[in-house]
Every structure is written in structure tokens, then in C-alpha cells.
PDB file of N, CA and C in Angstrom:
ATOM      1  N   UNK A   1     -18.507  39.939 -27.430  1.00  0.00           N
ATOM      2  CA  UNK A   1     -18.709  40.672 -26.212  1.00  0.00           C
ATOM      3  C   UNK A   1     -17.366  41.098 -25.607  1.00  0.00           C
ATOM      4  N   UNK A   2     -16.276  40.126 -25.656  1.00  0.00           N
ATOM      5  CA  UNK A   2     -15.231  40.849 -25.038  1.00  0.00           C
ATOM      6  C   UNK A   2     -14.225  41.631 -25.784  1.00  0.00           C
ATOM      7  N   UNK A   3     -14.292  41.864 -26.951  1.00  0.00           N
ATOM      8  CA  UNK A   3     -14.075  42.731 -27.460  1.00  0.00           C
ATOM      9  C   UNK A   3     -14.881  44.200 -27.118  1.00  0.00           C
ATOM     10  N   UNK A   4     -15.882  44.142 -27.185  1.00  0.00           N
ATOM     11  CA  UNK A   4     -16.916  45.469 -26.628  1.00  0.00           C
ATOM     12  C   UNK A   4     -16.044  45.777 -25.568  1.00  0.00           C
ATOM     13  N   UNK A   5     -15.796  44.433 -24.259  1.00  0.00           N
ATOM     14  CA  UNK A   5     -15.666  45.094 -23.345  1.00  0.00           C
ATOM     15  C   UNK A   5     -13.744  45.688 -22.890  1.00  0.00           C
ATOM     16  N   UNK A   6     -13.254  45.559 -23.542  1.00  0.00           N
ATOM     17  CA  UNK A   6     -12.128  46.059 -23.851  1.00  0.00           C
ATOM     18  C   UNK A   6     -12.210  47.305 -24.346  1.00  0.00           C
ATOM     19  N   UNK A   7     -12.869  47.449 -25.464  1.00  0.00           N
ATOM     20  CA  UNK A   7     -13.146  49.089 -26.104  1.00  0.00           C
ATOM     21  C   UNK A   7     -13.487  50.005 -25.326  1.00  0.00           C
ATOM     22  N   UNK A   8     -14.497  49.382 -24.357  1.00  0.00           N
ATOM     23  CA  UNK A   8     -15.350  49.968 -23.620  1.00  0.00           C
ATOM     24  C   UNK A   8     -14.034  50.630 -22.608  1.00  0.00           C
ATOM     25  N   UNK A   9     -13.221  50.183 -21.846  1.00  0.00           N
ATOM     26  CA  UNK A   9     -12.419  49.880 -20.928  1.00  0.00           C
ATOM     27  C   UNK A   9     -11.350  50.999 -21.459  1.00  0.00           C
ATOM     28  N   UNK A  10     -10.778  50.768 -22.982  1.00  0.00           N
ATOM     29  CA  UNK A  10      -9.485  51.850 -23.448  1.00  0.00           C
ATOM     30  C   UNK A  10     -10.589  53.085 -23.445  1.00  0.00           C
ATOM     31  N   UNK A  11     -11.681  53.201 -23.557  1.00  0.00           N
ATOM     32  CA  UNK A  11     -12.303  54.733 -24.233  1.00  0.00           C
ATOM     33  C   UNK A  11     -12.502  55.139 -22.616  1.00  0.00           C
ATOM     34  N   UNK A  12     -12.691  54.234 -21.449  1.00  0.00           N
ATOM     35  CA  UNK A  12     -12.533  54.994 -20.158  1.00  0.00           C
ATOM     36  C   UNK A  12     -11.528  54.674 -19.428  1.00  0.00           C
ATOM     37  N   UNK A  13     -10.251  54.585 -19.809  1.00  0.00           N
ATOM     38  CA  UNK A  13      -8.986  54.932 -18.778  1.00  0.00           C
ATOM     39  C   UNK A  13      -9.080  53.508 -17.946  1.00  0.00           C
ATOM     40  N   UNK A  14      -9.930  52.657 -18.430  1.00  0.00           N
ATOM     41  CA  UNK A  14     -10.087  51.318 -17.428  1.00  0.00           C
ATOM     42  C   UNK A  14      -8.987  50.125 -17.358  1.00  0.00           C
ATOM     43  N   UNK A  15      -8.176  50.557 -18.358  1.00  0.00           N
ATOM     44  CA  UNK A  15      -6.989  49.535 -18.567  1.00  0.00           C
ATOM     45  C   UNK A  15      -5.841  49.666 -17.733  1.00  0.00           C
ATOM     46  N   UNK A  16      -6.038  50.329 -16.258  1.00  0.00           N
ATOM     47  CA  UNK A  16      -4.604  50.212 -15.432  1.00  0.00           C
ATOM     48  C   UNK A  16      -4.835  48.956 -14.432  1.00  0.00           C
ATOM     49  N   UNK A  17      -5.491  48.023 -14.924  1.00  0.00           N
ATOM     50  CA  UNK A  17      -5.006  46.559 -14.590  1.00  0.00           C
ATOM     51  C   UNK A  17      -4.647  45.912 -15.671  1.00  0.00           C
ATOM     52  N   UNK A  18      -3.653  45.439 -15.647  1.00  0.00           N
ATOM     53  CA  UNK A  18      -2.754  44.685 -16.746  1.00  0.00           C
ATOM     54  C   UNK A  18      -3.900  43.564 -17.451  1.00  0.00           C
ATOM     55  N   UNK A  19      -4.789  43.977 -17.986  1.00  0.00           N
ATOM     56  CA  UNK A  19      -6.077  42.449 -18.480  1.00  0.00           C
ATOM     57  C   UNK A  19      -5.649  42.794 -19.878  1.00  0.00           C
ATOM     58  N   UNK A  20      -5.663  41.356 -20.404  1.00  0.00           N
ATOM     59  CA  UNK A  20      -5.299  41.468 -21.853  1.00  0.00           C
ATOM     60  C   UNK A  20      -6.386  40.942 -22.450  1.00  0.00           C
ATOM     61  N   UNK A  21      -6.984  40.808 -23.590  1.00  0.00           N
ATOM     62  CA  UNK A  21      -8.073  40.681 -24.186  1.00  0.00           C
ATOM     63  C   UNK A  21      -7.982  39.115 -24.714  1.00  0.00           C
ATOM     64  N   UNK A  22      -9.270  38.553 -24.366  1.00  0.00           N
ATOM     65  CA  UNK A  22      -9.105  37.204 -24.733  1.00  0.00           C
ATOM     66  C   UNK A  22      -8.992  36.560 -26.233  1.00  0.00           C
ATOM     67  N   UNK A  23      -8.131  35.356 -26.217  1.00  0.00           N
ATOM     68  CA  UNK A  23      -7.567  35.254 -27.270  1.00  0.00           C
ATOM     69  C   UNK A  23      -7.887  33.824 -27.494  1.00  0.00           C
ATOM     70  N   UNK A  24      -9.111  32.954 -26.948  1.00  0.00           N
ATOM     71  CA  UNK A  24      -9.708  32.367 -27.338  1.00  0.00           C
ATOM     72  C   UNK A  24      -9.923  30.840 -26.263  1.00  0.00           C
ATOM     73  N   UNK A  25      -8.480  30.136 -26.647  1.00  0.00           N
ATOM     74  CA  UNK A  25      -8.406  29.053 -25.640  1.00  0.00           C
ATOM     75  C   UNK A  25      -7.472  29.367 -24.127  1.00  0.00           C
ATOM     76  N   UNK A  26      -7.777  28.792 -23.489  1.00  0.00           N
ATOM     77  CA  UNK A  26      -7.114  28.735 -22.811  1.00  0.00           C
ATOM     78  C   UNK A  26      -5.276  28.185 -22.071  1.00  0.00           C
ATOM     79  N   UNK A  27      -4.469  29.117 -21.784  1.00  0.00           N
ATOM     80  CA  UNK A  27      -3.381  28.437 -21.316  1.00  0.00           C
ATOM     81  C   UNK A  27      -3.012  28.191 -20.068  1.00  0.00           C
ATOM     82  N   UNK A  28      -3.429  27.294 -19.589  1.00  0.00           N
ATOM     83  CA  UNK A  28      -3.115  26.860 -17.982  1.00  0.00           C
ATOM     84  C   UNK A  28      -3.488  25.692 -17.840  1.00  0.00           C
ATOM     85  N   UNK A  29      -2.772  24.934 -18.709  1.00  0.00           N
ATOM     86  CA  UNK A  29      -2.522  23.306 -18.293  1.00  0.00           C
ATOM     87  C   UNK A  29      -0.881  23.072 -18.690  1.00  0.00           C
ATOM     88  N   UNK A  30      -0.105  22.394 -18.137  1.00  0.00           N
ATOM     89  CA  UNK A  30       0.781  21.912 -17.997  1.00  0.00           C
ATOM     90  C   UNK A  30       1.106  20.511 -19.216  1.00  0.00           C
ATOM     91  N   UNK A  31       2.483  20.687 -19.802  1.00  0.00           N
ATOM     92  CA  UNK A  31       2.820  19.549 -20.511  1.00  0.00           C
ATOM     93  C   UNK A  31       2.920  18.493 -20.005  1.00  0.00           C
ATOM     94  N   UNK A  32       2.765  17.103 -20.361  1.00  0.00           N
ATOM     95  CA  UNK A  32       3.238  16.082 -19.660  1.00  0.00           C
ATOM     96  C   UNK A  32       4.590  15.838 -19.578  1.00  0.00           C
ATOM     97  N   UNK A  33       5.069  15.196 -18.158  1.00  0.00           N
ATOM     98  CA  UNK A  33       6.465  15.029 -18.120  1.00  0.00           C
ATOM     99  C   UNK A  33       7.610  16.496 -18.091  1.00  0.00           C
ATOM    100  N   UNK A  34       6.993  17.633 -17.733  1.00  0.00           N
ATOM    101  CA  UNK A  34       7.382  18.766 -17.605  1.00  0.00           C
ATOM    102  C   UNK A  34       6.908  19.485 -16.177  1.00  0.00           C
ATOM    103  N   UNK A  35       7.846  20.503 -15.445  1.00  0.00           N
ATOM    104  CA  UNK A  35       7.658  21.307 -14.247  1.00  0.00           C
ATOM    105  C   UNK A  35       6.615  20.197 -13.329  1.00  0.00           C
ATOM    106  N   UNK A  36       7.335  19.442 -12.386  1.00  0.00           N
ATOM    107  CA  UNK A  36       6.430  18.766 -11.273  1.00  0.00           C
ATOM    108  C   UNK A  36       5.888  19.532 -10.471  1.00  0.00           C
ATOM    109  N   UNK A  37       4.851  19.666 -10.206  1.00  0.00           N
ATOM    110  CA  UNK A  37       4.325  20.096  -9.021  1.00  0.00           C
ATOM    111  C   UNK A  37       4.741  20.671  -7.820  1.00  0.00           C
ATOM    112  N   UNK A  38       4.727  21.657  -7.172  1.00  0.00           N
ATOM    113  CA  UNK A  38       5.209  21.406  -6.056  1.00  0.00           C
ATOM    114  C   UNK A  38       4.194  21.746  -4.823  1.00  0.00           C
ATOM    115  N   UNK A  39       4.670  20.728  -3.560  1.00  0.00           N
ATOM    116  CA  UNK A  39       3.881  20.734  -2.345  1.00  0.00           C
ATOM    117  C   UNK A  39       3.041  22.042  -2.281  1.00  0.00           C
ATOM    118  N   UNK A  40       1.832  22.358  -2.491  1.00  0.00           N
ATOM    119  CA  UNK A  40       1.491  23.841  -1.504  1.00  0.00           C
ATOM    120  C   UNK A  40       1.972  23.941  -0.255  1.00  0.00           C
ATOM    121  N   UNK A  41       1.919  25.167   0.338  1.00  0.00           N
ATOM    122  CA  UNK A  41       2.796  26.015   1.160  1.00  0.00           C
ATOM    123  C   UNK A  41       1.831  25.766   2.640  1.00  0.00           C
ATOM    124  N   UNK A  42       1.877  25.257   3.252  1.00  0.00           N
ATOM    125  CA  UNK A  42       0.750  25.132   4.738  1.00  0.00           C
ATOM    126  C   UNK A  42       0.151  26.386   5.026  1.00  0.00           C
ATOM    127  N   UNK A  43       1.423  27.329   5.136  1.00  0.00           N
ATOM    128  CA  UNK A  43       0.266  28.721   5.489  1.00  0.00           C
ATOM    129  C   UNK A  43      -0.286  29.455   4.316  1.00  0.00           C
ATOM    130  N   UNK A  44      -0.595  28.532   3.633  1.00  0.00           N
ATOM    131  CA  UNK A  44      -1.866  29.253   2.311  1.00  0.00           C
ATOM    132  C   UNK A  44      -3.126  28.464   2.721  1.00  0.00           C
ATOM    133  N   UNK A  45      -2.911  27.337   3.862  1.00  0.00           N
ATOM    134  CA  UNK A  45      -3.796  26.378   3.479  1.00  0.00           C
ATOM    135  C   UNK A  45      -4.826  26.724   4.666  1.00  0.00           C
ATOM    136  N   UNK A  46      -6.136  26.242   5.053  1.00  0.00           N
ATOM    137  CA  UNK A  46      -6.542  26.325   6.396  1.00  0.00           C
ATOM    138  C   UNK A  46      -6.809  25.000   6.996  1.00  0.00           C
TER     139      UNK A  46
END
């Protein structure tokens, strides 16, 4: 399916948001013992 919907997207000019086509797993977890955390920012917070 997300292949379709990529095709779908280059054949109508839909690609002027930077989305790249999925590539299976995911990357957005962090190594252990690498980049600590830092505090969030108060005025993001409510």
C-alpha cells in the first residue's frame, strides 16, 4: 500500500512535503549510554 501511495503522490505533484517512502522498521529509539535526554522546555508544556 505505501508504495501505491507514493506513486500515487509523484504522478500528482504531491511530493512538495519532504515524505520519504517507508522503508520498513522504524528509527526513533535511542542507543544505550548515548545523547541524554534533555529537560523539555516549560513553554512547550501546559
Amino acid at each position: 500500500m505505501n508504495k501505491r501511495l507514493f506513486a500515487i503522490l509523484g504522478e500528482t505533484n504531491g511530493m512538495y512535503i519532504p515524505l520519504y517512502p517507508d522503508r520498513g522498521r522504524q528509527q526513533n529509539l535511542r542507543p544505550k549510554g548515548r545523547n541524554r535526554p534533555v529537560p523539555f522546555p516549560d513553554e512547550l508544556t501546559k
